[in-house]
PDB file of N, CA and C in Angstrom:
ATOM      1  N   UNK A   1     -65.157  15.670  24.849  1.00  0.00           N
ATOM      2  CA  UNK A   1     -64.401  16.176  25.969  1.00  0.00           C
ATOM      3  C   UNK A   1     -64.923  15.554  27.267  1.00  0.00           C
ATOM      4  N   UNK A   2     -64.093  15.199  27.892  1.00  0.00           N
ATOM      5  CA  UNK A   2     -64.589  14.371  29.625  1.00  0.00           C
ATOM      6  C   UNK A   2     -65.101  15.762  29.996  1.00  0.00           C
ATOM      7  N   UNK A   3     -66.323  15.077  31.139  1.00  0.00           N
ATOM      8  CA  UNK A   3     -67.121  15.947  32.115  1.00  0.00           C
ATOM      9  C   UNK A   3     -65.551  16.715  33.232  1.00  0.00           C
ATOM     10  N   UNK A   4     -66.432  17.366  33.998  1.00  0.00           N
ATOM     11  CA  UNK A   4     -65.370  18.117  34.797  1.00  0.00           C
ATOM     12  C   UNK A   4     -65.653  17.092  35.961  1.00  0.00           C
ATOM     13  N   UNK A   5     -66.520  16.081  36.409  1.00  0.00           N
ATOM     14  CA  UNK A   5     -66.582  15.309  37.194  1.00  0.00           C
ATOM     15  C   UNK A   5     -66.260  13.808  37.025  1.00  0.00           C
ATOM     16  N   UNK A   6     -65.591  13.678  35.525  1.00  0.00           N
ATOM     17  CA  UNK A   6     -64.625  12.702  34.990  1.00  0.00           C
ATOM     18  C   UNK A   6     -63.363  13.090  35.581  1.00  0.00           C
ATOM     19  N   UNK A   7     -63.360  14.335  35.492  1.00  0.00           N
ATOM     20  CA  UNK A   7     -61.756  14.755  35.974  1.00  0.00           C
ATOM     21  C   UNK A   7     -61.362  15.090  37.037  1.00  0.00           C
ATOM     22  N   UNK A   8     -62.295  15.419  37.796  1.00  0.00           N
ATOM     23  CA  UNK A   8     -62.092  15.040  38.878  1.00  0.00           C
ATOM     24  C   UNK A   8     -62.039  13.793  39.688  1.00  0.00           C
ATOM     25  N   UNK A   9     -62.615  12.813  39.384  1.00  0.00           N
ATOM     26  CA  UNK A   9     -62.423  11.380  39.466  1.00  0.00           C
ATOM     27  C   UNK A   9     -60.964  10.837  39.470  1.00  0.00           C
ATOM     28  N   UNK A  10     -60.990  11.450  38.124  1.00  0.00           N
ATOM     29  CA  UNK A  10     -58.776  10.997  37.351  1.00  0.00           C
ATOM     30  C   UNK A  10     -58.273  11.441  38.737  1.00  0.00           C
ATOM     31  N   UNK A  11     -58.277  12.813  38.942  1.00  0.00           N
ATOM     32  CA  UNK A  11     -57.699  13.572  39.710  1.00  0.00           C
ATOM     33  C   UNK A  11     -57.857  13.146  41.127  1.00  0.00           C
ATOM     34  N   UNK A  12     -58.453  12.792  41.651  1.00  0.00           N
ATOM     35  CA  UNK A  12     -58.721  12.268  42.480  1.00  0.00           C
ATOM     36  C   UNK A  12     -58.939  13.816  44.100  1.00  0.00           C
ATOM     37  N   UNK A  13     -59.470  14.758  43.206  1.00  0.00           N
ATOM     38  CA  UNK A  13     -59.331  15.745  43.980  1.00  0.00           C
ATOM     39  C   UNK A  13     -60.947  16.411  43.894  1.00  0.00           C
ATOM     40  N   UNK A  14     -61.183  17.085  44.506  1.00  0.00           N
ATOM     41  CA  UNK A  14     -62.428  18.175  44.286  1.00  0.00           C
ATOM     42  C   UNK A  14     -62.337  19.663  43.845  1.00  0.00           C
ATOM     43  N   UNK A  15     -62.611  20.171  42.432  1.00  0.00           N
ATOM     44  CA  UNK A  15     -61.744  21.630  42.366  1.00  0.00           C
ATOM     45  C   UNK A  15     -63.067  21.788  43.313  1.00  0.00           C
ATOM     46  N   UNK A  16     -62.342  23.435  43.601  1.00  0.00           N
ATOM     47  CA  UNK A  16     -63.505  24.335  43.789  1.00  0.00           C
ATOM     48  C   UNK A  16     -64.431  24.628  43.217  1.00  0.00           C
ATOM     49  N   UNK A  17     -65.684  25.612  43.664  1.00  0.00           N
ATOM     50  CA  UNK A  17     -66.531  26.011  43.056  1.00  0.00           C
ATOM     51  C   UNK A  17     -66.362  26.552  42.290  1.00  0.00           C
ATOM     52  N   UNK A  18     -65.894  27.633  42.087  1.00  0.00           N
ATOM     53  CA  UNK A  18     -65.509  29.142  41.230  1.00  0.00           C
ATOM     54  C   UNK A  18     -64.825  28.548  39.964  1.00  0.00           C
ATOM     55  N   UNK A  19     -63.473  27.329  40.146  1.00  0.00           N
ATOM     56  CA  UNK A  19     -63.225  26.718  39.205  1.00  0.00           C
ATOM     57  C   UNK A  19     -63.766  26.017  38.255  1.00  0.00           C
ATOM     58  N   UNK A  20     -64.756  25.036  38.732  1.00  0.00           N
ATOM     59  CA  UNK A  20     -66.011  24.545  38.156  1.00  0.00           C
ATOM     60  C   UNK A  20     -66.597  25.481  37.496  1.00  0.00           C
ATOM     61  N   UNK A  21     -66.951  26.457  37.977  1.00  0.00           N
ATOM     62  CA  UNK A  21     -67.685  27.834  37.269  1.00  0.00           C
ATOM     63  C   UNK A  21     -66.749  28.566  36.303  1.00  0.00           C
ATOM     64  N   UNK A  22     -65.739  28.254  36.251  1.00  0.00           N
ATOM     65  CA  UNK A  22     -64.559  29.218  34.985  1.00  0.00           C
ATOM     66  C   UNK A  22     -64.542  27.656  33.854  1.00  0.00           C
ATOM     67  N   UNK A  23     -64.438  26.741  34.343  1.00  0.00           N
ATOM     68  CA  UNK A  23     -64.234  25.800  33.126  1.00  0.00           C
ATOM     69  C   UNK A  23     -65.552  25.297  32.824  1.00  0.00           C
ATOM     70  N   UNK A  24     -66.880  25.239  33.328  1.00  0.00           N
ATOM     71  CA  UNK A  24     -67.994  25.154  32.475  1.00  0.00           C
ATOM     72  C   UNK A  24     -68.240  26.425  31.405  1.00  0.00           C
ATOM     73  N   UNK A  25     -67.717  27.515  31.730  1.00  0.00           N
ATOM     74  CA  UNK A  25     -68.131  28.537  30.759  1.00  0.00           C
ATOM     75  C   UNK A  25     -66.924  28.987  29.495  1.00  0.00           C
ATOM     76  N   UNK A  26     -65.379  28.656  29.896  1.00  0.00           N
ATOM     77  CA  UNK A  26     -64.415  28.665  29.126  1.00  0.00           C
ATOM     78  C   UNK A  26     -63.176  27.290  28.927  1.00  0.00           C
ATOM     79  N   UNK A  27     -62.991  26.918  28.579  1.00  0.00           N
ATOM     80  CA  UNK A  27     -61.888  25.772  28.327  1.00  0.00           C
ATOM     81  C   UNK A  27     -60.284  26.251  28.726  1.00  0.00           C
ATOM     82  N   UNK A  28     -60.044  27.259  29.287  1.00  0.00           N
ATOM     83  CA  UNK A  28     -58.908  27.923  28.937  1.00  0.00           C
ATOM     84  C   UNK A  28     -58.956  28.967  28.954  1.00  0.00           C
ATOM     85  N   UNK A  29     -57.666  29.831  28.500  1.00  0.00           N
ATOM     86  CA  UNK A  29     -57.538  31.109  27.655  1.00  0.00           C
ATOM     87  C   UNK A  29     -56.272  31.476  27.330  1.00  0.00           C
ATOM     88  N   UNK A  30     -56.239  32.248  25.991  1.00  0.00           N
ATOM     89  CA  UNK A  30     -54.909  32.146  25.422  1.00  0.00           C
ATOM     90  C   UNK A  30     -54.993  34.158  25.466  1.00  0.00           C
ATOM     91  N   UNK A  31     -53.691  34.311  25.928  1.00  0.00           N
ATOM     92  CA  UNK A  31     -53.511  35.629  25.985  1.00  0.00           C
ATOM     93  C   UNK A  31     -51.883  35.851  25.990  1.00  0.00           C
ATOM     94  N   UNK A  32     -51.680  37.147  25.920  1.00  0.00           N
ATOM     95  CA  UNK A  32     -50.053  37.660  25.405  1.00  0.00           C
ATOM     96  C   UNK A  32     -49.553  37.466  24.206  1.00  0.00           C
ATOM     97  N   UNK A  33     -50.076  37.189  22.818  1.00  0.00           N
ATOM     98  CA  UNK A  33     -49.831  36.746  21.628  1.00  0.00           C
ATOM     99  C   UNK A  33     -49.286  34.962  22.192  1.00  0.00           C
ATOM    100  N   UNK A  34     -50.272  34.376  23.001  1.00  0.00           N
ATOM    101  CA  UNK A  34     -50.366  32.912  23.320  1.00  0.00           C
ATOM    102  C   UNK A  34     -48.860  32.097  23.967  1.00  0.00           C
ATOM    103  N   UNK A  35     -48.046  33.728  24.491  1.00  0.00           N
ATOM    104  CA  UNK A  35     -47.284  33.223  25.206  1.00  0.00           C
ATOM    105  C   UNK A  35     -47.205  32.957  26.769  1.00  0.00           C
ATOM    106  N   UNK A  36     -48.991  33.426  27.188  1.00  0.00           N
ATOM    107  CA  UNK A  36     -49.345  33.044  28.754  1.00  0.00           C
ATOM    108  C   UNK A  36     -50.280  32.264  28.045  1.00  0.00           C
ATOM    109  N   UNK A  37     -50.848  30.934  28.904  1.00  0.00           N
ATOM    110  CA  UNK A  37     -52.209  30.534  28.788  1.00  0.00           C
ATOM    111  C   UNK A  37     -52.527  30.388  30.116  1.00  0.00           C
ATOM    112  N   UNK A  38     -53.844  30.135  30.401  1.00  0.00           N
ATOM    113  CA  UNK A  38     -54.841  29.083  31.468  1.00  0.00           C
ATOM    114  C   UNK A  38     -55.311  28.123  30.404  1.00  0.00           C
ATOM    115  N   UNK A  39     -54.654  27.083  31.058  1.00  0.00           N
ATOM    116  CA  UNK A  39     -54.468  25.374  30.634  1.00  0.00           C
ATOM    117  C   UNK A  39     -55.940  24.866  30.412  1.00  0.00           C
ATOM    118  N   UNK A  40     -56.016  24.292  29.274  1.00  0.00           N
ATOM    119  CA  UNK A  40     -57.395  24.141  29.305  1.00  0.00           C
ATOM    120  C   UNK A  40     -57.536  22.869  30.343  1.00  0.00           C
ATOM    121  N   UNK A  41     -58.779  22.517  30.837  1.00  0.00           N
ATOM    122  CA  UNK A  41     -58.977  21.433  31.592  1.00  0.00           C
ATOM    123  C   UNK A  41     -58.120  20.140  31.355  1.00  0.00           C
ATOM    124  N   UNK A  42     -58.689  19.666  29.816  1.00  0.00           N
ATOM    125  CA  UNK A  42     -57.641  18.223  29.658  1.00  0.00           C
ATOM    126  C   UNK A  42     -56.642  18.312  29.856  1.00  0.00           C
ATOM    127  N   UNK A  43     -55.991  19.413  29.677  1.00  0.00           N
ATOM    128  CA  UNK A  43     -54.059  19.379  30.191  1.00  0.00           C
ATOM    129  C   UNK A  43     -54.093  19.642  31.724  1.00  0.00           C
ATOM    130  N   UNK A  44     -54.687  19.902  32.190  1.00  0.00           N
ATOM    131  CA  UNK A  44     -54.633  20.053  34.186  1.00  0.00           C
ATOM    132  C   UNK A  44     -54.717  19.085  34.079  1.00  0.00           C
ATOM    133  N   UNK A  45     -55.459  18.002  33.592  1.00  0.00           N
ATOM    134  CA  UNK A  45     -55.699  16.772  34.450  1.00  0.00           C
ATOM    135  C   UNK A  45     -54.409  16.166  33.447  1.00  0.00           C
ATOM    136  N   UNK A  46     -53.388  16.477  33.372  1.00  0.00           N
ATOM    137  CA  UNK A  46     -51.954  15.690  32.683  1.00  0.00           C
ATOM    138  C   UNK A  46     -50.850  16.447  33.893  1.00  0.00           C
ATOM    139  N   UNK A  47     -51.075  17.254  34.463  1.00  0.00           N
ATOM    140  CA  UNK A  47     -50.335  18.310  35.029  1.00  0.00           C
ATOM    141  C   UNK A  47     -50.268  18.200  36.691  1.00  0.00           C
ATOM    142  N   UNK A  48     -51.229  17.343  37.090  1.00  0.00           N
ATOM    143  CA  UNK A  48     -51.044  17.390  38.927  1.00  0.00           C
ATOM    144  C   UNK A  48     -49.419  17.269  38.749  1.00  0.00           C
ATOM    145  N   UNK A  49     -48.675  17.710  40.014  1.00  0.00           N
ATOM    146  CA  UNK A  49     -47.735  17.238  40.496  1.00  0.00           C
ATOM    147  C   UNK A  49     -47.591  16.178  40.885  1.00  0.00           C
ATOM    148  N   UNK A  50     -46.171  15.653  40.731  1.00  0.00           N
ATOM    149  CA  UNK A  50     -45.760  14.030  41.611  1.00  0.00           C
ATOM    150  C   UNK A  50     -46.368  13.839  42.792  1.00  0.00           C
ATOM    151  N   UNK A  51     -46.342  14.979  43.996  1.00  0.00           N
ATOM    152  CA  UNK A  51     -46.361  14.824  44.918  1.00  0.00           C
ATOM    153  C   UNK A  51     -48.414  15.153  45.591  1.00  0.00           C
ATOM    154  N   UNK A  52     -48.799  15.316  44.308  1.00  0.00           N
ATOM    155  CA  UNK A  52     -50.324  15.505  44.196  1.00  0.00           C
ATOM    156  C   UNK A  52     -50.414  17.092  45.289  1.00  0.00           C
ATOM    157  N   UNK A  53     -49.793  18.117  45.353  1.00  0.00           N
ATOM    158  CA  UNK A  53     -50.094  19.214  46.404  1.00  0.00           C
ATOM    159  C   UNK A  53     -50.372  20.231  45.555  1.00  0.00           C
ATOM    160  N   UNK A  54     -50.418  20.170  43.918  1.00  0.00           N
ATOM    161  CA  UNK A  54     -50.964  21.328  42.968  1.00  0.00           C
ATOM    162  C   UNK A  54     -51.340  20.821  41.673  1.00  0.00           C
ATOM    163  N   UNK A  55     -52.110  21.812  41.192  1.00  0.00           N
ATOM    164  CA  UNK A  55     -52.288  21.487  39.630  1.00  0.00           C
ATOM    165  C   UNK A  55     -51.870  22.362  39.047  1.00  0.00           C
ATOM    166  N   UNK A  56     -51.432  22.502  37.655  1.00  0.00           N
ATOM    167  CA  UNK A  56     -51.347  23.545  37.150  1.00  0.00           C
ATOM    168  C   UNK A  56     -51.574  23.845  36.118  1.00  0.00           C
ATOM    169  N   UNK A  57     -52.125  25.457  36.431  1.00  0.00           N
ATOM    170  CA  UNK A  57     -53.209  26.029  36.015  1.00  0.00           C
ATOM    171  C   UNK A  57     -53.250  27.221  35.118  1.00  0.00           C
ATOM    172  N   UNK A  58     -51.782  27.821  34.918  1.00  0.00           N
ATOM    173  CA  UNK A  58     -51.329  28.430  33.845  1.00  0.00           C
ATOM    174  C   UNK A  58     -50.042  29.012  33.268  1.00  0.00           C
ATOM    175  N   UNK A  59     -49.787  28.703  32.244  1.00  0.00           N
ATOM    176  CA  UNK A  59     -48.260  28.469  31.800  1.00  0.00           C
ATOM    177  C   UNK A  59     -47.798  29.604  31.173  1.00  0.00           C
ATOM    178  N   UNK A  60     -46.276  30.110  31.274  1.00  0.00           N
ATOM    179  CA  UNK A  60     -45.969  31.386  30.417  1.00  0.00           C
ATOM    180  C   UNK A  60     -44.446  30.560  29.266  1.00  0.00           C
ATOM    181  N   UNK A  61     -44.486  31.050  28.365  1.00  0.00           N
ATOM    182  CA  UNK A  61     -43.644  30.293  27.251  1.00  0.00           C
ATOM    183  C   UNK A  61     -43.194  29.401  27.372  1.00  0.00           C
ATOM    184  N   UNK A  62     -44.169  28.683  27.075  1.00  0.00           N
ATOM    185  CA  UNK A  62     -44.363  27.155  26.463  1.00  0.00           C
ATOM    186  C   UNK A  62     -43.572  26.276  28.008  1.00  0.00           C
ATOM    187  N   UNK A  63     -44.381  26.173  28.671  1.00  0.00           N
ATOM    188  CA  UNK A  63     -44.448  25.980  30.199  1.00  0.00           C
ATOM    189  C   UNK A  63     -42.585  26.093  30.605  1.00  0.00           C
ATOM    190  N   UNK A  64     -42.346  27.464  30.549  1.00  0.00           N
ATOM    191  CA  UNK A  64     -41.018  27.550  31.147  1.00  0.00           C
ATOM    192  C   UNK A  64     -41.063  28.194  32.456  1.00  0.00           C
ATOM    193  N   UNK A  65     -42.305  28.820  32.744  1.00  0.00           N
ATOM    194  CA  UNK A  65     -43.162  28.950  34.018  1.00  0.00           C
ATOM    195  C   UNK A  65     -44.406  28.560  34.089  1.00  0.00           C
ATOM    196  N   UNK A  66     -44.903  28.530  35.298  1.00  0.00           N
ATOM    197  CA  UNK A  66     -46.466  27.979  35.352  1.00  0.00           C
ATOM    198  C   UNK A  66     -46.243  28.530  36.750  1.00  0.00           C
ATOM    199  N   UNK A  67     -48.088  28.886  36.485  1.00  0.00           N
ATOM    200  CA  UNK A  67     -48.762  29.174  37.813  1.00  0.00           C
ATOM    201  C   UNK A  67     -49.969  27.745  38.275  1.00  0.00           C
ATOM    202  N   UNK A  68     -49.686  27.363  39.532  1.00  0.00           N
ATOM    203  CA  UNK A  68     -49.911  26.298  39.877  1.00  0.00           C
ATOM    204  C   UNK A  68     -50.952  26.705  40.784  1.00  0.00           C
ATOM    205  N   UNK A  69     -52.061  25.712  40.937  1.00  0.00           N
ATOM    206  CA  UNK A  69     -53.348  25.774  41.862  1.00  0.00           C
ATOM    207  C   UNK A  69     -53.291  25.193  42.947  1.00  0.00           C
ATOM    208  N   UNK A  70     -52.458  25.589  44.501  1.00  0.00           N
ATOM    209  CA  UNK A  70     -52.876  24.540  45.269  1.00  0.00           C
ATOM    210  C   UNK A  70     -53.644  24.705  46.320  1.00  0.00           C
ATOM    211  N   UNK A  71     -54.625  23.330  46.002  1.00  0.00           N
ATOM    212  CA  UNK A  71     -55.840  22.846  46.641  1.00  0.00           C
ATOM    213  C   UNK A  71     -55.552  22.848  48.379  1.00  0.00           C
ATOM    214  N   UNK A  72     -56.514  22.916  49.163  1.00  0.00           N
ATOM    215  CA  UNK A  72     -56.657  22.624  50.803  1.00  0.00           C
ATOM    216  C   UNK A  72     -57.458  21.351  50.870  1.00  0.00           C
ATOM    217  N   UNK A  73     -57.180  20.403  50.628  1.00  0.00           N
ATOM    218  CA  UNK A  73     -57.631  18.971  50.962  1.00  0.00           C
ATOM    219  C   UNK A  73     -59.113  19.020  52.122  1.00  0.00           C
ATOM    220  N   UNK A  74     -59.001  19.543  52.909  1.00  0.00           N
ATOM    221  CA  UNK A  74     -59.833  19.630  53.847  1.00  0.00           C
ATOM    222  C   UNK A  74     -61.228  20.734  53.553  1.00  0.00           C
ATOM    223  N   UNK A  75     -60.862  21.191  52.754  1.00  0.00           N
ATOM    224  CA  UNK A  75     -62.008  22.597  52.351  1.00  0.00           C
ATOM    225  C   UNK A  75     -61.507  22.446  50.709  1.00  0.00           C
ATOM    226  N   UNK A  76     -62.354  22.150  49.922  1.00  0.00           N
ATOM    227  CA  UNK A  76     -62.618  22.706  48.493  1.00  0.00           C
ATOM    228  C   UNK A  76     -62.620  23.607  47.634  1.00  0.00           C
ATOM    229  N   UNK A  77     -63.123  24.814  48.451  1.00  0.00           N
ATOM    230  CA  UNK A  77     -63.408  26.053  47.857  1.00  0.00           C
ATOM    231  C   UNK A  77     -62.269  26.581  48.730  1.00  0.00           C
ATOM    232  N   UNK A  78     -61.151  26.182  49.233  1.00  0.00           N
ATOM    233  CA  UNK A  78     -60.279  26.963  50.065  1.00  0.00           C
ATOM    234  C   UNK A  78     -58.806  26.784  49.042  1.00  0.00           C
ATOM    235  N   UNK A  79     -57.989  27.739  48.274  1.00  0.00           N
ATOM    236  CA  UNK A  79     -57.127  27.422  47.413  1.00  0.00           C
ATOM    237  C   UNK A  79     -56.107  28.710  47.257  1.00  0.00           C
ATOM    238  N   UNK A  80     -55.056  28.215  46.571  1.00  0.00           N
ATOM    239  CA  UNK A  80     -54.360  29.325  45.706  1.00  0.00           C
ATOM    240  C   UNK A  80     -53.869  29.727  45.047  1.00  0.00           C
ATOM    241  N   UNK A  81     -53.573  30.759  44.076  1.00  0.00           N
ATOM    242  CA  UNK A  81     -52.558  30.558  43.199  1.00  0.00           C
ATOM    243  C   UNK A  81     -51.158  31.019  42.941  1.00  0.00           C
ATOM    244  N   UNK A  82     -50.127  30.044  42.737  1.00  0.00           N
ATOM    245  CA  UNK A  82     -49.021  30.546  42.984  1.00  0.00           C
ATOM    246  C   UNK A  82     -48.334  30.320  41.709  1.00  0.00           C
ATOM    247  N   UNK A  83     -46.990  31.183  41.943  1.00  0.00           N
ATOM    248  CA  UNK A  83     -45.989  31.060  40.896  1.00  0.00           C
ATOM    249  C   UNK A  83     -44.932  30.550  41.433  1.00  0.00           C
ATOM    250  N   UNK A  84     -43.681  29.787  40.910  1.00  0.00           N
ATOM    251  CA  UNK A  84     -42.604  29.588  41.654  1.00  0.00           C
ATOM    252  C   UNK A  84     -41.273  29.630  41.049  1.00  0.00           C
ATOM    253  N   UNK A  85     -40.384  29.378  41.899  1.00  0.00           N
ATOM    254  CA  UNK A  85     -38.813  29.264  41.164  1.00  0.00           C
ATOM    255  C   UNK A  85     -38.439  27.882  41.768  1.00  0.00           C
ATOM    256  N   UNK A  86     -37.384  27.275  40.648  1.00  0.00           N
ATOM    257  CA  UNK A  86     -36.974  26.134  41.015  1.00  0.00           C
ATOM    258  C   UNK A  86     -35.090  26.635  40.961  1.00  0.00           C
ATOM    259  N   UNK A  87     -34.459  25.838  41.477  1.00  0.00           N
ATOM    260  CA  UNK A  87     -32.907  25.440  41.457  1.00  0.00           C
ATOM    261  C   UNK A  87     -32.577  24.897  40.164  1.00  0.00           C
ATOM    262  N   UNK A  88     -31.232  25.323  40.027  1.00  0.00           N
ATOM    263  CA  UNK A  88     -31.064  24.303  38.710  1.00  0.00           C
ATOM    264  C   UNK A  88     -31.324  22.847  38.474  1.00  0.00           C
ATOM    265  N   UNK A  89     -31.564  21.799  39.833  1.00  0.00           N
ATOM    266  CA  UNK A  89     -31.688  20.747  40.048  1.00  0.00           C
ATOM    267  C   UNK A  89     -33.119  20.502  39.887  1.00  0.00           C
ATOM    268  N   UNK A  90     -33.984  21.699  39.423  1.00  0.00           N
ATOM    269  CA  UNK A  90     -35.665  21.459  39.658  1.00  0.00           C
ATOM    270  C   UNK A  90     -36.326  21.212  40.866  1.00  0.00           C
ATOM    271  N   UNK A  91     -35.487  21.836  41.687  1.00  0.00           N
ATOM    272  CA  UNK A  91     -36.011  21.543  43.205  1.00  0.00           C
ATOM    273  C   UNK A  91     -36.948  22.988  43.602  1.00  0.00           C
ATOM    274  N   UNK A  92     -37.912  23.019  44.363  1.00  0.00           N
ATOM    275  CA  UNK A  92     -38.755  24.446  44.576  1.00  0.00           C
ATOM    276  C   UNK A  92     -37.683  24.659  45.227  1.00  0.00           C
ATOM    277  N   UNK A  93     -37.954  26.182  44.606  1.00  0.00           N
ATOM    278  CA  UNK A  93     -37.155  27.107  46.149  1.00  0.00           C
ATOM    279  C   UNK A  93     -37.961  27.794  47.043  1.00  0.00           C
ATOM    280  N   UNK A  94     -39.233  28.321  46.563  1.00  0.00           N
ATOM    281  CA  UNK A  94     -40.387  29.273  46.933  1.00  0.00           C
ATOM    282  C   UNK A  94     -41.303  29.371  45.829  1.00  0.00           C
ATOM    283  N   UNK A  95     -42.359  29.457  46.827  1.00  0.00           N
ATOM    284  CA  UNK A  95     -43.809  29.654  45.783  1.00  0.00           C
ATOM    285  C   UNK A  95     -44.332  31.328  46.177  1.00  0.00           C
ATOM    286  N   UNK A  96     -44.723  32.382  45.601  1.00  0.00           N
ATOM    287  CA  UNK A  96     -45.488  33.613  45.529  1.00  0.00           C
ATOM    288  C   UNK A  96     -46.926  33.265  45.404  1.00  0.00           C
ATOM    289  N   UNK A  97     -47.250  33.465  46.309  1.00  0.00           N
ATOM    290  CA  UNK A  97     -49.014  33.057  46.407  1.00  0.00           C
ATOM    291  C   UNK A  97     -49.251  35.005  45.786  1.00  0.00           C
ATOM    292  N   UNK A  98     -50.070  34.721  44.329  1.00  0.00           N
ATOM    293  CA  UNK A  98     -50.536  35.884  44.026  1.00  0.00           C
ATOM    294  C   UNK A  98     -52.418  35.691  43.990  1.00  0.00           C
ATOM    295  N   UNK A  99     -53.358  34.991  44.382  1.00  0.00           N
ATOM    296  CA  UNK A  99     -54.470  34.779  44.216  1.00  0.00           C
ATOM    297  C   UNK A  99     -54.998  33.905  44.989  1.00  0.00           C
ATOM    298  N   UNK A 100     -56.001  33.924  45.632  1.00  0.00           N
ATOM    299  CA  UNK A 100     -57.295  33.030  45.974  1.00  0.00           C
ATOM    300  C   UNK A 100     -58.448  32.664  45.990  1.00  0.00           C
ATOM    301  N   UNK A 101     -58.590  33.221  44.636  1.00  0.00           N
ATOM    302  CA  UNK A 101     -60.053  32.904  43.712  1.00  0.00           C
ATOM    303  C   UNK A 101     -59.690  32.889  42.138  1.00  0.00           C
ATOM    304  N   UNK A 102     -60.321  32.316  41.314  1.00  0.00           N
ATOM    305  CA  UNK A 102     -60.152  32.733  39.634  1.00  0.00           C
ATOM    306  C   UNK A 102     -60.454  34.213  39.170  1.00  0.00           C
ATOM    307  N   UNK A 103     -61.423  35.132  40.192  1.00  0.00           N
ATOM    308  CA  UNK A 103     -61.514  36.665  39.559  1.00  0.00           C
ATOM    309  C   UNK A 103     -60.547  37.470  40.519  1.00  0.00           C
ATOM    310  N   UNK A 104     -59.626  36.727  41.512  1.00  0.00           N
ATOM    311  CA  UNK A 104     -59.099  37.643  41.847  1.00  0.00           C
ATOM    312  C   UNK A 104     -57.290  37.430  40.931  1.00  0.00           C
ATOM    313  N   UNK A 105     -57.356  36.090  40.482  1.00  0.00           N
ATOM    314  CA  UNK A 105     -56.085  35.214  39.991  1.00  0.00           C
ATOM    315  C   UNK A 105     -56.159  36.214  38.007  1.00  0.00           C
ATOM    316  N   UNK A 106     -57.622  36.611  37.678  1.00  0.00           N
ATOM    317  CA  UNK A 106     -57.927  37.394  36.415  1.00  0.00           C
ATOM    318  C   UNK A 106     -57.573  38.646  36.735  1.00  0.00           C
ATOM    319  N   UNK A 107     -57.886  39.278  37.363  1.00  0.00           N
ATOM    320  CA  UNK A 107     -58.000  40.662  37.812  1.00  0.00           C
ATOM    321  C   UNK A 107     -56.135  41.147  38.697  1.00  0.00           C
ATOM    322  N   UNK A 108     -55.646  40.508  38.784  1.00  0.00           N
ATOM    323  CA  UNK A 108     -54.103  40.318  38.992  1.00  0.00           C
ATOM    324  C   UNK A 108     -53.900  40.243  37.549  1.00  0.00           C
ATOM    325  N   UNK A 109     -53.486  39.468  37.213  1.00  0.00           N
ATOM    326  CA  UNK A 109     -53.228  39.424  35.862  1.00  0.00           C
ATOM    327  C   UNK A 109     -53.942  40.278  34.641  1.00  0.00           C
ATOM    328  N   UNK A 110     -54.836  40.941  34.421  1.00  0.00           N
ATOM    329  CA  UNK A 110     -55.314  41.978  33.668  1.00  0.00           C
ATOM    330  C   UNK A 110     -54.526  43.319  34.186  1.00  0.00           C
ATOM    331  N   UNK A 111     -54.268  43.612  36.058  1.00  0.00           N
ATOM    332  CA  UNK A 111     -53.536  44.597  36.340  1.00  0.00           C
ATOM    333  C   UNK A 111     -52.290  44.803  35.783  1.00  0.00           C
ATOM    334  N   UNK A 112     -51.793  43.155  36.372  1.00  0.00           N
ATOM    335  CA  UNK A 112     -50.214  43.306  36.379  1.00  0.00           C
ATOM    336  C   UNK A 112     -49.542  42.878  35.229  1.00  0.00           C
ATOM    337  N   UNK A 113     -50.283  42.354  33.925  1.00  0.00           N
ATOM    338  CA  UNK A 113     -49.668  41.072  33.223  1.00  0.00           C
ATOM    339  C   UNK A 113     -49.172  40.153  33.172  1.00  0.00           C
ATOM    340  N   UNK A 114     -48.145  39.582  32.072  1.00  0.00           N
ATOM    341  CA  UNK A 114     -47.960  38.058  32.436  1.00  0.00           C
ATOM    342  C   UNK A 114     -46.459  38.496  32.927  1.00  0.00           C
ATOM    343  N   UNK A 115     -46.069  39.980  33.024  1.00  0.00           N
ATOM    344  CA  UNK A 115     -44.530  39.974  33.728  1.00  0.00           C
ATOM    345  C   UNK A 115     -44.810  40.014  34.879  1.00  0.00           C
ATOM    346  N   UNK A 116     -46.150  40.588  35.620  1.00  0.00           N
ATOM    347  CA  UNK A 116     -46.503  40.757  36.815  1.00  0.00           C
ATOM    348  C   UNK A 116     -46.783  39.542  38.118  1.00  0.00           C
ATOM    349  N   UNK A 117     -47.268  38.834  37.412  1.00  0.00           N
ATOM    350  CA  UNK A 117     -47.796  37.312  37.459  1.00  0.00           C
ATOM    351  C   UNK A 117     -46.427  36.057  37.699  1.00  0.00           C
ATOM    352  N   UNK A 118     -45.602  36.701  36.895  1.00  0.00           N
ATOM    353  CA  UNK A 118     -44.355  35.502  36.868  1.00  0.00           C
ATOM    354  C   UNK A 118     -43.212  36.445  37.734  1.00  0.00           C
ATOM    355  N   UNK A 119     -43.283  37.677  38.324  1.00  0.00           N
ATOM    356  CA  UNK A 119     -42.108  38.282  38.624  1.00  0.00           C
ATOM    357  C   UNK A 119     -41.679  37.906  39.667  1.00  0.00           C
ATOM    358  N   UNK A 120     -40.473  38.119  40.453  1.00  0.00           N
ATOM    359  CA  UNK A 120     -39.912  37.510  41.515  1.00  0.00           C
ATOM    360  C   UNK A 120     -40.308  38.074  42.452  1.00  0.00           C
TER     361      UNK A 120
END
């Protein structure tokens, strides 16, 4: 498995701390009978966006949603996590910023679940 400072290299980004600290100790996680995950590392680094302004960081049936990580270029440890809706054309319409840390992005999601997490 590449280092997390291989992948960040690819990536050409700096995660945060806290992130660094959730993927040295877990790869992922599969929850809802494995119809939510958090993406393990090697698939984030397949997953930046075109436009490089997110990664994403966890998917609900079989990525027909995803919650996306986006980074503050200027600060590292400054981030968030959102969910979004697209147009039929795949265009964003809006992002729901539900998190700005990994125990607060867990602790949302242990409250609310994965309907809570993806709801409008």
């Amino acid at each position: 498995m590449k280092t997390i400072i291989e992948i960040e290299n690819r990536l050409k980004v700096k995660l945060p701390n806290d992130i660094i600290d959730f993927y040295s100790y877990t790869n992922g996680l599969e929850g809802d009978n494995l119809i939510f995950n958090i993406i393990p590392l090697p698939e984030v680094e397949k997953l930046k966006d075109a436009n490089g302004e997110y990664l994403t960081f966890a998917e609900f049936m079989i990525y027909s949603e995803i919650c996306g990580l986006e980074l503050d270029q200027a600060d590292r440890n400054t981030y968030k996590f959102f969910t979004h809706k697209n147009d039929e054309n795949k265009n964003l319409q809006f992002r729901k910023y539900i998190a700005s840390s990994v125990i607060e992005f867990i602790n949302f999601y242990c409250n609310q679940g994965t309907l809570g997490v993806f709801a409008d």
